[in-house]
C-alpha atoms as a PDB file:
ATOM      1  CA  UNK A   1      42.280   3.584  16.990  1.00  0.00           C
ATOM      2  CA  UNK A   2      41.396   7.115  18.220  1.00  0.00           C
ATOM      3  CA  UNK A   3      43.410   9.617  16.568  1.00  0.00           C
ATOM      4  CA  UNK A   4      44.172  13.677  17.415  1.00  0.00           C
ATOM      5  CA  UNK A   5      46.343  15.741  14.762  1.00  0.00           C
ATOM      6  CA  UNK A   6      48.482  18.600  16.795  1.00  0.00           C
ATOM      7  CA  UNK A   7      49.861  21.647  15.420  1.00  0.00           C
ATOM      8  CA  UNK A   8      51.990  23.887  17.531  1.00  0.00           C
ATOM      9  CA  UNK A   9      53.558  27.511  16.718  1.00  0.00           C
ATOM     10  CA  UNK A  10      57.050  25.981  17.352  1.00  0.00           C
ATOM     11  CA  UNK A  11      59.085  29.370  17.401  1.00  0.00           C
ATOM     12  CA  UNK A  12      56.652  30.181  20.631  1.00  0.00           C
ATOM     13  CA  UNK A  13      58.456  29.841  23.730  1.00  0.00           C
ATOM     14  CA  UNK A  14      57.505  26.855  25.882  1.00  0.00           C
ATOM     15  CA  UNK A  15      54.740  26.047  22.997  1.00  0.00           C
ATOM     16  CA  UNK A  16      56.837  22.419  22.020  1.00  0.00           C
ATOM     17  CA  UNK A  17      57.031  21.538  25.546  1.00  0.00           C
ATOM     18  CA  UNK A  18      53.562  22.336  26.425  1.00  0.00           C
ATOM     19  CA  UNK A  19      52.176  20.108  23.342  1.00  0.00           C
ATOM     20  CA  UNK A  20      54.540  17.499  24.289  1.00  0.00           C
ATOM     21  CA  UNK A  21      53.193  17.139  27.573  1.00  0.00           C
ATOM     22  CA  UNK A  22      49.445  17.119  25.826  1.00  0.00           C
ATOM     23  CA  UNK A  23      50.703  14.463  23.787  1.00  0.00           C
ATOM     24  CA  UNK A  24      51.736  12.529  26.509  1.00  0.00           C
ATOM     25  CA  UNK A  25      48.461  12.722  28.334  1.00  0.00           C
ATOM     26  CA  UNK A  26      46.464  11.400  24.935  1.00  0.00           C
ATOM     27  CA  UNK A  27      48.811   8.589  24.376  1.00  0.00           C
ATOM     28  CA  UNK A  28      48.650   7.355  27.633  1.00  0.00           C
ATOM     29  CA  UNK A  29      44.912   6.762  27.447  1.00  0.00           C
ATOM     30  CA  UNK A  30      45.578   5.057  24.345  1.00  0.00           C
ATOM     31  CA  UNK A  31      44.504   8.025  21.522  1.00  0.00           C
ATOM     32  CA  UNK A  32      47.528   7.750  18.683  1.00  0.00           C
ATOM     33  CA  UNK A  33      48.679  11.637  18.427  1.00  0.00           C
ATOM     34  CA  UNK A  34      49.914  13.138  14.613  1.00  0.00           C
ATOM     35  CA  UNK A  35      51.545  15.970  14.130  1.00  0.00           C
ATOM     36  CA  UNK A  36      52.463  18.021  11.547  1.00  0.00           C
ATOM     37  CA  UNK A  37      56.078  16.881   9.920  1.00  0.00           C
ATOM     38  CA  UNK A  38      57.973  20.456  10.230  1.00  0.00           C
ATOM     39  CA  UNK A  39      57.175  20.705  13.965  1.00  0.00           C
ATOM     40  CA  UNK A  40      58.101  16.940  14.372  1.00  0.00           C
ATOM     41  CA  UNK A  41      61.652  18.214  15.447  1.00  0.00           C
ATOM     42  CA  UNK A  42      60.914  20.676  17.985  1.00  0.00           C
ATOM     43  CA  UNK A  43      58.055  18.247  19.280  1.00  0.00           C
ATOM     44  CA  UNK A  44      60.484  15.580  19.875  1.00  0.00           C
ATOM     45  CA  UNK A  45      63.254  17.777  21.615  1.00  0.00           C
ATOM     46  CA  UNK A  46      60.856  18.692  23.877  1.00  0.00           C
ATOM     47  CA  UNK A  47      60.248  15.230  25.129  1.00  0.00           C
ATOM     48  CA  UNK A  48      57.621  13.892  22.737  1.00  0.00           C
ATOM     49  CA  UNK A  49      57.834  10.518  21.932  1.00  0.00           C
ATOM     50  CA  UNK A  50      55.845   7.914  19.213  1.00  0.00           C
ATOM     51  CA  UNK A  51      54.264  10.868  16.717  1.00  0.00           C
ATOM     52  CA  UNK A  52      52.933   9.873  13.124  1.00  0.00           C
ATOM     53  CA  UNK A  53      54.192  12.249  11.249  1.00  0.00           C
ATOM     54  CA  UNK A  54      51.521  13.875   8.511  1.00  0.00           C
ATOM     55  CA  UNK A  55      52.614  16.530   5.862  1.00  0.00           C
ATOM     56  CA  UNK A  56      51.426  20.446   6.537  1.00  0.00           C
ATOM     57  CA  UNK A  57      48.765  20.113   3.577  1.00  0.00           C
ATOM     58  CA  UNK A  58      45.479  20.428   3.090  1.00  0.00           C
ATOM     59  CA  UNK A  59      43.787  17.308   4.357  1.00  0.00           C
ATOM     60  CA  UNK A  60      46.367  16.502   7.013  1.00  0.00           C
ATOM     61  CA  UNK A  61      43.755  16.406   9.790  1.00  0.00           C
ATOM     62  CA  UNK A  62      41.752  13.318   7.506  1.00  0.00           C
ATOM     63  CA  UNK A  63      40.916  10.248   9.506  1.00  0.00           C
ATOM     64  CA  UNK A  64      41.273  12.387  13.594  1.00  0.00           C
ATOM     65  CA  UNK A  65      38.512  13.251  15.488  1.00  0.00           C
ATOM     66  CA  UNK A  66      40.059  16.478  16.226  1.00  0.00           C
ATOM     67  CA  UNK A  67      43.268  18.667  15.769  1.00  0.00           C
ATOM     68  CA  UNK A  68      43.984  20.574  18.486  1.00  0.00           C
ATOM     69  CA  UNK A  69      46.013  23.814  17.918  1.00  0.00           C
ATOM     70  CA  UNK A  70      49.010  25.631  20.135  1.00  0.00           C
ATOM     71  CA  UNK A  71      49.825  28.976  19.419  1.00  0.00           C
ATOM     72  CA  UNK A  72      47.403  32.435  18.558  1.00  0.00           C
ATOM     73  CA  UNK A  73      44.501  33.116  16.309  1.00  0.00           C
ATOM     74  CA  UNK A  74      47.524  32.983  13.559  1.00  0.00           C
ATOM     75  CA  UNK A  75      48.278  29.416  14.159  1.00  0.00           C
ATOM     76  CA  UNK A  76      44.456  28.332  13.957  1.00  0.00           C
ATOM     77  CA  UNK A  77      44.007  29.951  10.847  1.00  0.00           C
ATOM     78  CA  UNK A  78      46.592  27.629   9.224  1.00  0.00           C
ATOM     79  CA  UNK A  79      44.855  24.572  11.340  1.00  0.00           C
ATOM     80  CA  UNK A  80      41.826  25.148   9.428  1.00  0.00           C
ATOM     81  CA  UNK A  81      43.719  25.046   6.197  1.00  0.00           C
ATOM     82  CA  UNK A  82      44.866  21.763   7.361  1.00  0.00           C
ATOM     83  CA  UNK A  83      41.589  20.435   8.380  1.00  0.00           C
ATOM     84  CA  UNK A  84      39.232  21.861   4.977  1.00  0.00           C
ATOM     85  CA  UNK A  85      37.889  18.823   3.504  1.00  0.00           C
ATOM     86  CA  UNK A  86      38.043  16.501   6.622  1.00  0.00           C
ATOM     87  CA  UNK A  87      35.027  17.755   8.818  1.00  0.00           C
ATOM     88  CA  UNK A  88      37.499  17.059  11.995  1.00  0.00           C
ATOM     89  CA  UNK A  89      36.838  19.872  14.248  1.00  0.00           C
ATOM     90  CA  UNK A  90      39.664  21.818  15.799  1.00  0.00           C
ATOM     91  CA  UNK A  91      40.329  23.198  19.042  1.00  0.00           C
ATOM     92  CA  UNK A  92      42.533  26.261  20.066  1.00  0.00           C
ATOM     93  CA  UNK A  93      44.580  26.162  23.041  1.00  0.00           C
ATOM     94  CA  UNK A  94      45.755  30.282  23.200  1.00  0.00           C
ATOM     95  CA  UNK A  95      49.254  30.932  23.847  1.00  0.00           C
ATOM     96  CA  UNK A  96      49.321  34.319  21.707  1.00  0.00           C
ATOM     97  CA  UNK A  97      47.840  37.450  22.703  1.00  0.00           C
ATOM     98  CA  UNK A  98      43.849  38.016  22.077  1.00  0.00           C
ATOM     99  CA  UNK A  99      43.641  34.579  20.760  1.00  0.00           C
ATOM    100  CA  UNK A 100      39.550  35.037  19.937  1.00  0.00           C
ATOM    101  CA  UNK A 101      39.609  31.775  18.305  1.00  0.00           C
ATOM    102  CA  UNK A 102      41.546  29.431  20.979  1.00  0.00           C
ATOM    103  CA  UNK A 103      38.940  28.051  23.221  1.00  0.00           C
ATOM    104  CA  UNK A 104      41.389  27.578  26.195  1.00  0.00           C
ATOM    105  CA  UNK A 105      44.279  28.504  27.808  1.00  0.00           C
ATOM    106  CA  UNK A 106      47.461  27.109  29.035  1.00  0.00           C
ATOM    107  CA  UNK A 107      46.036  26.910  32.220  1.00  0.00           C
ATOM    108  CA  UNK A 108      43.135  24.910  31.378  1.00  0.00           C
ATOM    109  CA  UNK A 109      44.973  22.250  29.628  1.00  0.00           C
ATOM    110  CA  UNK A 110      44.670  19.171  31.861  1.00  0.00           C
ATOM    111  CA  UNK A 111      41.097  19.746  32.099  1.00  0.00           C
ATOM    112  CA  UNK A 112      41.045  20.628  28.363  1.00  0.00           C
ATOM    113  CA  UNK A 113      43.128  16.723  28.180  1.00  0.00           C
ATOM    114  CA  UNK A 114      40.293  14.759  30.209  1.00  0.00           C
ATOM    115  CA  UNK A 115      37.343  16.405  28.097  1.00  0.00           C
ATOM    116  CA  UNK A 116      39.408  15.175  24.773  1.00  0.00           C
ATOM    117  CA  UNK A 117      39.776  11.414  26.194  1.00  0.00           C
ATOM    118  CA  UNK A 118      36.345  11.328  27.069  1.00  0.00           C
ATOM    119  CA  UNK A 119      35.144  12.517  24.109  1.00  0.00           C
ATOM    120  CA  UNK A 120      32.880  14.995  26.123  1.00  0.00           C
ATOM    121  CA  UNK A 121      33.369  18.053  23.036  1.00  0.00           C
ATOM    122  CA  UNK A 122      30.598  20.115  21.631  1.00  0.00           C
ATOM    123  CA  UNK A 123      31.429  21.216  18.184  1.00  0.00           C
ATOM    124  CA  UNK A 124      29.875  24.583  16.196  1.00  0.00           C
ATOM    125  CA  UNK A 125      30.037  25.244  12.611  1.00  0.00           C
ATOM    126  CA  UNK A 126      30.945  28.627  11.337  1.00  0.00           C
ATOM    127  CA  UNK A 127      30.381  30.288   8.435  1.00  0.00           C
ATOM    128  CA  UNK A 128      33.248  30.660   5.729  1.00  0.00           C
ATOM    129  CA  UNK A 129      33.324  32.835   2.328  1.00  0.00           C
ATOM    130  CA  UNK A 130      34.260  31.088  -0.946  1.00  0.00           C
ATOM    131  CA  UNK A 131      36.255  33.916  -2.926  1.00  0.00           C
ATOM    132  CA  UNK A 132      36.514  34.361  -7.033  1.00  0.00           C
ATOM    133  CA  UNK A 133      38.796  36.109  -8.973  1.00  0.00           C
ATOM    134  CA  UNK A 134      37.953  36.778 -12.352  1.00  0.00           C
ATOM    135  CA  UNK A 135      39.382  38.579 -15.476  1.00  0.00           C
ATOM    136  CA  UNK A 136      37.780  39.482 -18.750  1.00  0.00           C
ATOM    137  CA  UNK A 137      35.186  37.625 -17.508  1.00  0.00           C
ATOM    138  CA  UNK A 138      37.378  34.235 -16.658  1.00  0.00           C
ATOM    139  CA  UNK A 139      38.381  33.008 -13.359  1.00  0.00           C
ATOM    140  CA  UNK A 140      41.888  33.214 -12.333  1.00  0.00           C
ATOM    141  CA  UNK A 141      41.924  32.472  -8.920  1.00  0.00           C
ATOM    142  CA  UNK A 142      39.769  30.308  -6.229  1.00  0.00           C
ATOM    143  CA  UNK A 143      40.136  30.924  -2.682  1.00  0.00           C
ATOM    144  CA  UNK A 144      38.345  31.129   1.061  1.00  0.00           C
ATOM    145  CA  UNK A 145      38.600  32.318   3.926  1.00  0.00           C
ATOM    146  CA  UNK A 146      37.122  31.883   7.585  1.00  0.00           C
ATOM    147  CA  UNK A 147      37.719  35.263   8.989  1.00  0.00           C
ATOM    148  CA  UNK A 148      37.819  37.591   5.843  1.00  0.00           C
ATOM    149  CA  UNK A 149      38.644  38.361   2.432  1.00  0.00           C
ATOM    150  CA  UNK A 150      40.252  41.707   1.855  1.00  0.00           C
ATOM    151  CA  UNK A 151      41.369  43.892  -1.478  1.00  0.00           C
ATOM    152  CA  UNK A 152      44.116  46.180  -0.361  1.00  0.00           C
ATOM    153  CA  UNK A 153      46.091  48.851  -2.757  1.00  0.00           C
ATOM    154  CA  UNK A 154      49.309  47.054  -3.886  1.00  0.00           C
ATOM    155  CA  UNK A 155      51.610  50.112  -3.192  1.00  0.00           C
ATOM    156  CA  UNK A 156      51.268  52.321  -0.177  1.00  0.00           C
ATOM    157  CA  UNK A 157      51.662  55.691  -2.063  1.00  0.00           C
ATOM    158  CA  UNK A 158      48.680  55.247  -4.704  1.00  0.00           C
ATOM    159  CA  UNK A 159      44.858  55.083  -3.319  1.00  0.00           C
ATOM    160  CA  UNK A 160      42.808  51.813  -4.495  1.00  0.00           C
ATOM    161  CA  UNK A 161      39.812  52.935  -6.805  1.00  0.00           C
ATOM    162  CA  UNK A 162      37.305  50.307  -6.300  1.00  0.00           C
ATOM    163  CA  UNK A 163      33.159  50.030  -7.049  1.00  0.00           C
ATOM    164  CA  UNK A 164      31.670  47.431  -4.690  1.00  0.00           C
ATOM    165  CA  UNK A 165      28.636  45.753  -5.816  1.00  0.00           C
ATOM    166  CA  UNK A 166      25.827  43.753  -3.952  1.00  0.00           C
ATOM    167  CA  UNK A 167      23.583  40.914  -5.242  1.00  0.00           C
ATOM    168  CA  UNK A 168      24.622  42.255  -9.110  1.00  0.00           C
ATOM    169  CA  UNK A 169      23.961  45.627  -8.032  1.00  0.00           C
ATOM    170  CA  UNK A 170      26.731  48.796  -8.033  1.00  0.00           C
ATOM    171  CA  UNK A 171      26.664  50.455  -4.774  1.00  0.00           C
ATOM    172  CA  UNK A 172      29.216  52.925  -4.677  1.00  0.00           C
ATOM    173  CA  UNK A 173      32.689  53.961  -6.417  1.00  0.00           C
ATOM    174  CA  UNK A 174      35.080  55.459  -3.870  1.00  0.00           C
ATOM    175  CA  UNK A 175      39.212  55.822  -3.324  1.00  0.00           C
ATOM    176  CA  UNK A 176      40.188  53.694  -0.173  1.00  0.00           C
ATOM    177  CA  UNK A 177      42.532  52.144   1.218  1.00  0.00           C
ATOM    178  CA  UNK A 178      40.882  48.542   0.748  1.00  0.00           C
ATOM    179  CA  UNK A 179      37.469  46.563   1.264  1.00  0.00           C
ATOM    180  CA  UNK A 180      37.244  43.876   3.948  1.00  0.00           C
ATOM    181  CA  UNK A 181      34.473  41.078   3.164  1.00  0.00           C
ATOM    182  CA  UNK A 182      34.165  39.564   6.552  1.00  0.00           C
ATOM    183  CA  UNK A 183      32.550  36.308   8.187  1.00  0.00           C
ATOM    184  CA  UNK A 184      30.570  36.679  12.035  1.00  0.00           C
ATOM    185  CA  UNK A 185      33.916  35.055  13.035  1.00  0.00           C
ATOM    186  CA  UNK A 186      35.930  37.464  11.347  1.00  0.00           C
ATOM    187  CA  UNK A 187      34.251  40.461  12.887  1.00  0.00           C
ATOM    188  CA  UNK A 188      36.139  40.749  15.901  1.00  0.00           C
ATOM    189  CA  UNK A 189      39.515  40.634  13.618  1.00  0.00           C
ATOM    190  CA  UNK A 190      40.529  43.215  10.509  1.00  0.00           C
ATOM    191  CA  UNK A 191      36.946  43.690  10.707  1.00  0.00           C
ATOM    192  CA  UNK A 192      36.753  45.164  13.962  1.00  0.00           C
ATOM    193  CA  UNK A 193      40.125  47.365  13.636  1.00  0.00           C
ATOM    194  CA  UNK A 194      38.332  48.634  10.166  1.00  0.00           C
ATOM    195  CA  UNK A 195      35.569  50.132  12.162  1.00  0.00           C
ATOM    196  CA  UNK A 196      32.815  47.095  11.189  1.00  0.00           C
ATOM    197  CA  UNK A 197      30.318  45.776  13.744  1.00  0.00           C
ATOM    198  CA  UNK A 198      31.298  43.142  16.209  1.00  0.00           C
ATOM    199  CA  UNK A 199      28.552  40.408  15.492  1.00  0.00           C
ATOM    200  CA  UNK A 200      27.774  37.185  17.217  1.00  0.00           C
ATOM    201  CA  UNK A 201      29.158  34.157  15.308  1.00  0.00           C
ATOM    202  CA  UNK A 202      25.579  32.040  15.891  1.00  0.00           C
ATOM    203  CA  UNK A 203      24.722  34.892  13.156  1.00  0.00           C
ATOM    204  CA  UNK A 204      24.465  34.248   9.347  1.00  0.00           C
ATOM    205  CA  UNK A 205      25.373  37.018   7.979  1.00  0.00           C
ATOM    206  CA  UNK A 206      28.514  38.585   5.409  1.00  0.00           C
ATOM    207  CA  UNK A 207      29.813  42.068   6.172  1.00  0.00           C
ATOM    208  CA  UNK A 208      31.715  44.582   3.462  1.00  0.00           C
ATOM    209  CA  UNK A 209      33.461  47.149   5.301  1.00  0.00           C
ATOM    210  CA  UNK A 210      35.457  49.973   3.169  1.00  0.00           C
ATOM    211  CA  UNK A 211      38.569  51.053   4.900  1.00  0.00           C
ATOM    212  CA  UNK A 212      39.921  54.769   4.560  1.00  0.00           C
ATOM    213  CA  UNK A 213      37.411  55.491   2.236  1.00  0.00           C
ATOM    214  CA  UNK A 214      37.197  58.839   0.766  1.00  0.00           C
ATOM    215  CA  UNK A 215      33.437  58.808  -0.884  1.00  0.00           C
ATOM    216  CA  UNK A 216      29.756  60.011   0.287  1.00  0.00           C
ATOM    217  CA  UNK A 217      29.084  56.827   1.351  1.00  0.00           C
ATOM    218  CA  UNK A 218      31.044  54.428   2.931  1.00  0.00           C
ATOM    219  CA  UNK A 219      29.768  52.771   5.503  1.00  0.00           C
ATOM    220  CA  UNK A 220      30.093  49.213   7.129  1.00  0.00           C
ATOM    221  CA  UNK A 221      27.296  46.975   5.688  1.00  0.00           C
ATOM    222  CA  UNK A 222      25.542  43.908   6.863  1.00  0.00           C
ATOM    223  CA  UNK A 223      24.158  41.454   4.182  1.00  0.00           C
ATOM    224  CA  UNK A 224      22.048  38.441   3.831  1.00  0.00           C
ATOM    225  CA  UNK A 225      24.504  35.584   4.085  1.00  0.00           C
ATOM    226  CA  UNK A 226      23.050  34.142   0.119  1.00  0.00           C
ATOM    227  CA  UNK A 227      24.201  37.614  -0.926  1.00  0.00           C
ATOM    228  CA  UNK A 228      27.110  38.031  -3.248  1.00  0.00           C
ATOM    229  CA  UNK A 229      29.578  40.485  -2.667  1.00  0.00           C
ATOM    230  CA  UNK A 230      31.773  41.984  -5.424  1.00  0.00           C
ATOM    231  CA  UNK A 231      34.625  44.642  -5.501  1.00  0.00           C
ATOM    232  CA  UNK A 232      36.021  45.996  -9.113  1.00  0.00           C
ATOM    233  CA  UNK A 233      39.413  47.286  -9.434  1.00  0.00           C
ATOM    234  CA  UNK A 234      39.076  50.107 -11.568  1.00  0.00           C
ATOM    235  CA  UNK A 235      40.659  53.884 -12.334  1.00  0.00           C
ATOM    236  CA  UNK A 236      44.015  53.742 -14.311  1.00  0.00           C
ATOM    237  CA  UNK A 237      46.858  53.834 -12.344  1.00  0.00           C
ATOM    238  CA  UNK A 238      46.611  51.845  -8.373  1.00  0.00           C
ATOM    239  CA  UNK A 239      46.469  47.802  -8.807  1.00  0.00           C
ATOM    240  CA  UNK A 240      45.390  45.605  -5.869  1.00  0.00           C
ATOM    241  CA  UNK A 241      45.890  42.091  -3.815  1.00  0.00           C
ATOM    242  CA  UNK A 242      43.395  39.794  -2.401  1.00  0.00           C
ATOM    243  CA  UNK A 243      44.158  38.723   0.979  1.00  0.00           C
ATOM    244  CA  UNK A 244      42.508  35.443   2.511  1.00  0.00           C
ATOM    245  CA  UNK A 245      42.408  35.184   6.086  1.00  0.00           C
ATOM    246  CA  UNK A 246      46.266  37.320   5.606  1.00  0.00           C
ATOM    247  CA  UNK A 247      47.811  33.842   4.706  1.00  0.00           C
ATOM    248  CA  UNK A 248      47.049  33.349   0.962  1.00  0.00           C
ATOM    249  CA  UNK A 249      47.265  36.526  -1.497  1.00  0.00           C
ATOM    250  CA  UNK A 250      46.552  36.577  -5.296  1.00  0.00           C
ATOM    251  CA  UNK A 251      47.250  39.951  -7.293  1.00  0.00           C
ATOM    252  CA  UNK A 252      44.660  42.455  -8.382  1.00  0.00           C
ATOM    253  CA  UNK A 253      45.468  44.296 -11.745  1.00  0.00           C
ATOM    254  CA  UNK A 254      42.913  46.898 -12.977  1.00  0.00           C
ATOM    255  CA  UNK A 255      40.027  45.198 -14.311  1.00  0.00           C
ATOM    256  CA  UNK A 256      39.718  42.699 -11.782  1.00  0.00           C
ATOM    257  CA  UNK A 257      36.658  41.753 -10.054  1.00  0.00           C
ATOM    258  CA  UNK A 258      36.536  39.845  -6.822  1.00  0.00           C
ATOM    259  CA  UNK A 259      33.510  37.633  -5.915  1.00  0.00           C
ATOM    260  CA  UNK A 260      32.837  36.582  -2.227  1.00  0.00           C
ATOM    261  CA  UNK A 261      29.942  34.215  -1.312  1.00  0.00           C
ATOM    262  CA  UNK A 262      29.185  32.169   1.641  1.00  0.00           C
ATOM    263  CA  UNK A 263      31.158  28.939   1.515  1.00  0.00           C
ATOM    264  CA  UNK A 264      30.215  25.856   1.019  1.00  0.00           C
ATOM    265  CA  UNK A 265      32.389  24.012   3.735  1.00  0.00           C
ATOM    266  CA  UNK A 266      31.954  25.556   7.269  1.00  0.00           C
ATOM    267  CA  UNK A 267      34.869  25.409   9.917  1.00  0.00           C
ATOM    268  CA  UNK A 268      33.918  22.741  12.794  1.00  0.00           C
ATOM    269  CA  UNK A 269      35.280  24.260  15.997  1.00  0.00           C
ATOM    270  CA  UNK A 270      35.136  22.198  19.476  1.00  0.00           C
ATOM    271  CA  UNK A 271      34.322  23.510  22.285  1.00  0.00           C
ATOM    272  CA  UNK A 272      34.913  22.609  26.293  1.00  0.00           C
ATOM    273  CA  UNK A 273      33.803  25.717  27.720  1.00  0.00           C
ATOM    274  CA  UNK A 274      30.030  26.808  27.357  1.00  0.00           C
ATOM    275  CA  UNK A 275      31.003  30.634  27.791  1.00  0.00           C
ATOM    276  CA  UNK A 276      28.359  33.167  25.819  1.00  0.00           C
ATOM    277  CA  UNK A 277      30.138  35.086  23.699  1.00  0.00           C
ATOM    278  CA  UNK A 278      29.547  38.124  25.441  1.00  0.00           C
ATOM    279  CA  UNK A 279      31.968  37.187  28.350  1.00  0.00           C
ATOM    280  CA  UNK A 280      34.208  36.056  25.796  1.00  0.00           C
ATOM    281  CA  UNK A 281      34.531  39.857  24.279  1.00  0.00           C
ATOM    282  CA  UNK A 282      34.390  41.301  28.074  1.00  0.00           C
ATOM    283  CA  UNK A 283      37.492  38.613  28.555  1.00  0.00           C
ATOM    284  CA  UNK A 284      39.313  38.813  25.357  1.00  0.00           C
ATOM    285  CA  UNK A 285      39.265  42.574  24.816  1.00  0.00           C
ATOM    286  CA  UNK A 286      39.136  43.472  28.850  1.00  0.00           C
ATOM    287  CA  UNK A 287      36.132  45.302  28.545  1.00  0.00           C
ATOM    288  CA  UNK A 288      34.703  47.604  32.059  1.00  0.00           C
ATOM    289  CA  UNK A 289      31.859  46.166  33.517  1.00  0.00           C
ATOM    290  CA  UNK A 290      32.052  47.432  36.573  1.00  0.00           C
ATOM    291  CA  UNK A 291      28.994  48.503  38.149  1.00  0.00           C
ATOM    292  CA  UNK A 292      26.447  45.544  36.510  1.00  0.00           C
ATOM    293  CA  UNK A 293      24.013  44.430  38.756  1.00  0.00           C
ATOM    294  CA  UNK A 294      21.923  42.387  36.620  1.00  0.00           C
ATOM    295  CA  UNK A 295      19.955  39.178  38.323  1.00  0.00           C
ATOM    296  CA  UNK A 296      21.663  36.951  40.407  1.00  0.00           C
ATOM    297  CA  UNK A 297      21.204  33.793  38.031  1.00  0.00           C
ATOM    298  CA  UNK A 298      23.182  35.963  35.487  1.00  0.00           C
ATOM    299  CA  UNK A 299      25.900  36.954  37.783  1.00  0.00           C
ATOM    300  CA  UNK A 300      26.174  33.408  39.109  1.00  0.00           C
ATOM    301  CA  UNK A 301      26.542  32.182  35.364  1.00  0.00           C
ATOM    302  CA  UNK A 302      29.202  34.426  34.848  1.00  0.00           C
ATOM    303  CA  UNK A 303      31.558  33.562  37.116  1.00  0.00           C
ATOM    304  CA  UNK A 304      31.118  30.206  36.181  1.00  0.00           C
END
């Protein structure tokens, strides 16, 4: 029995119907369709019939050959919660905004239907950061992330007084608003609206970028992906919290010291479309090109 997992962003309007009518399309060509058991409801009112019901927990995505997401880049990050551990792949159909993770659109979803029952899916692995918290010297706190870990000050009034350290190494000490530690994924999310680079996701690489930083230097860096980053909460008076992927937060008193590594368990995204990534950014965030010329094998490719 083939089996797909879907998740949907329920309080999305139309988002229940759409995946009901996905459903519908899998089940009729014999694939068994589970979905998560909060969205069962809202699934069912909107015409879907014969679910397996799975809980919204880690590992819900075990035993499918792929989960295949409704909503914005919000709703895939929870997906891939779902799916660590499994090695199913999952697939974003966008119904938010930028949606830089969803690999289709609404529009695309009968042909995005026909590629899942034939099975006819590349898949990618990207890199994820494994995050440490640690104490005294102990660990107090696991996490990971697939877009980026970031320390923020816990109250708005008080600057965060961090020193971030590479590969054992202090770099600099400097007041800021917060450090993002950020995947190639990541780098078109807090990343990118922190003023780090935009870098291609076929790239191995971990990014630290320090946001509102009053120091000397302060400056996005790009590190060897075996590198280990580290940021120290230190001064005497401004505490911090650890954000994962903005779902998952632990707090930062002073003393802490956060640890970010390349993970050890990549996120499998499928994909239909074989779009380069650079008319994905030119799509996503409506960049001008007017005026390229380029060769006519390029052009042609593009408008495919």
């Amino acid at each position: 029995m083939r089996r797909v997992l879907l998740t949907v962003h329920t309080a999305r309007d139309g988002a229940p119907k759409i995946a009901a009518d996905f459903a519908a399309s899998l089940q009729e060509a014999g694939i068994e369709v589970r979905a998560i058991a909060d969205e069962i409801d809202s699934l069912e009112a909107a015409g879907a019939t014969d679910l397996v019901s799975v809980p919204a927990e880690p590992g819900a995505a075990a035993d499918c050959e792929l989960t295949v997401v409704f909503g914005g880049d919000g709703t895939i990050l929870r997906a891939a919660e779902l799916c660590r551990g499994t090695g199913t792949p999952l697939l974003g159909v966008n119904l938010g905004h930028v949606g830089f993770l969803a690999e289709a659109d609404e529009e695309d979803l009968d042909h995005v239907a026909q590629c899942v029952i034939a099975g006819g899916l590349s898949v990618e692995e990207r890199l994820t950061i494994d995050v440490t918290v640690l104490r005294d010297g102990e660990v107090v706190a696991t996490n990971w992330a697939l877009n980026e870990a970031s320390v923020e000050k816990a109250a708005r009034e008080r600057m965060l007084e961090v020193v971030v350290e590479i590969d054992g190494r202090p770099v600099s000490r400097m007041g800021c608003d917060g450090i993002v530690c950020a995947t190639p994924t990541g780098s078109t999310a807090y990343n990118f609206s922190a003023g780090g680079p935009v870098v291609w996701p076929e790239v191995s690489a971990l990014l630290m970028v320090p946001i509102s930083a009053h120091a000397l230097f302060a400056r996005p860096m790009v590190v060897s992906p075996e590198s280990t980053l580290a940021v120290e909460v230190v001064g005497r008076s401004a505490t911090g919290v650890l954000w994962c992927d903005g779902r998952r937060a632990s707090d930062l008193p002073i003393g802490a010291r956060v640890e970010v590594r390349r993970g050890t368990e990549p996120v499998r995204l499928a994909r239909v479309h074989p779009a380069s990534f650079a008319d994905r950014l030119v799509a996503k965030f409506e960049l001008p090109v007017a005026g390229w010329r380029g060769s006519a094998a390029a052009r042609s490719t593009g408008d495919r």
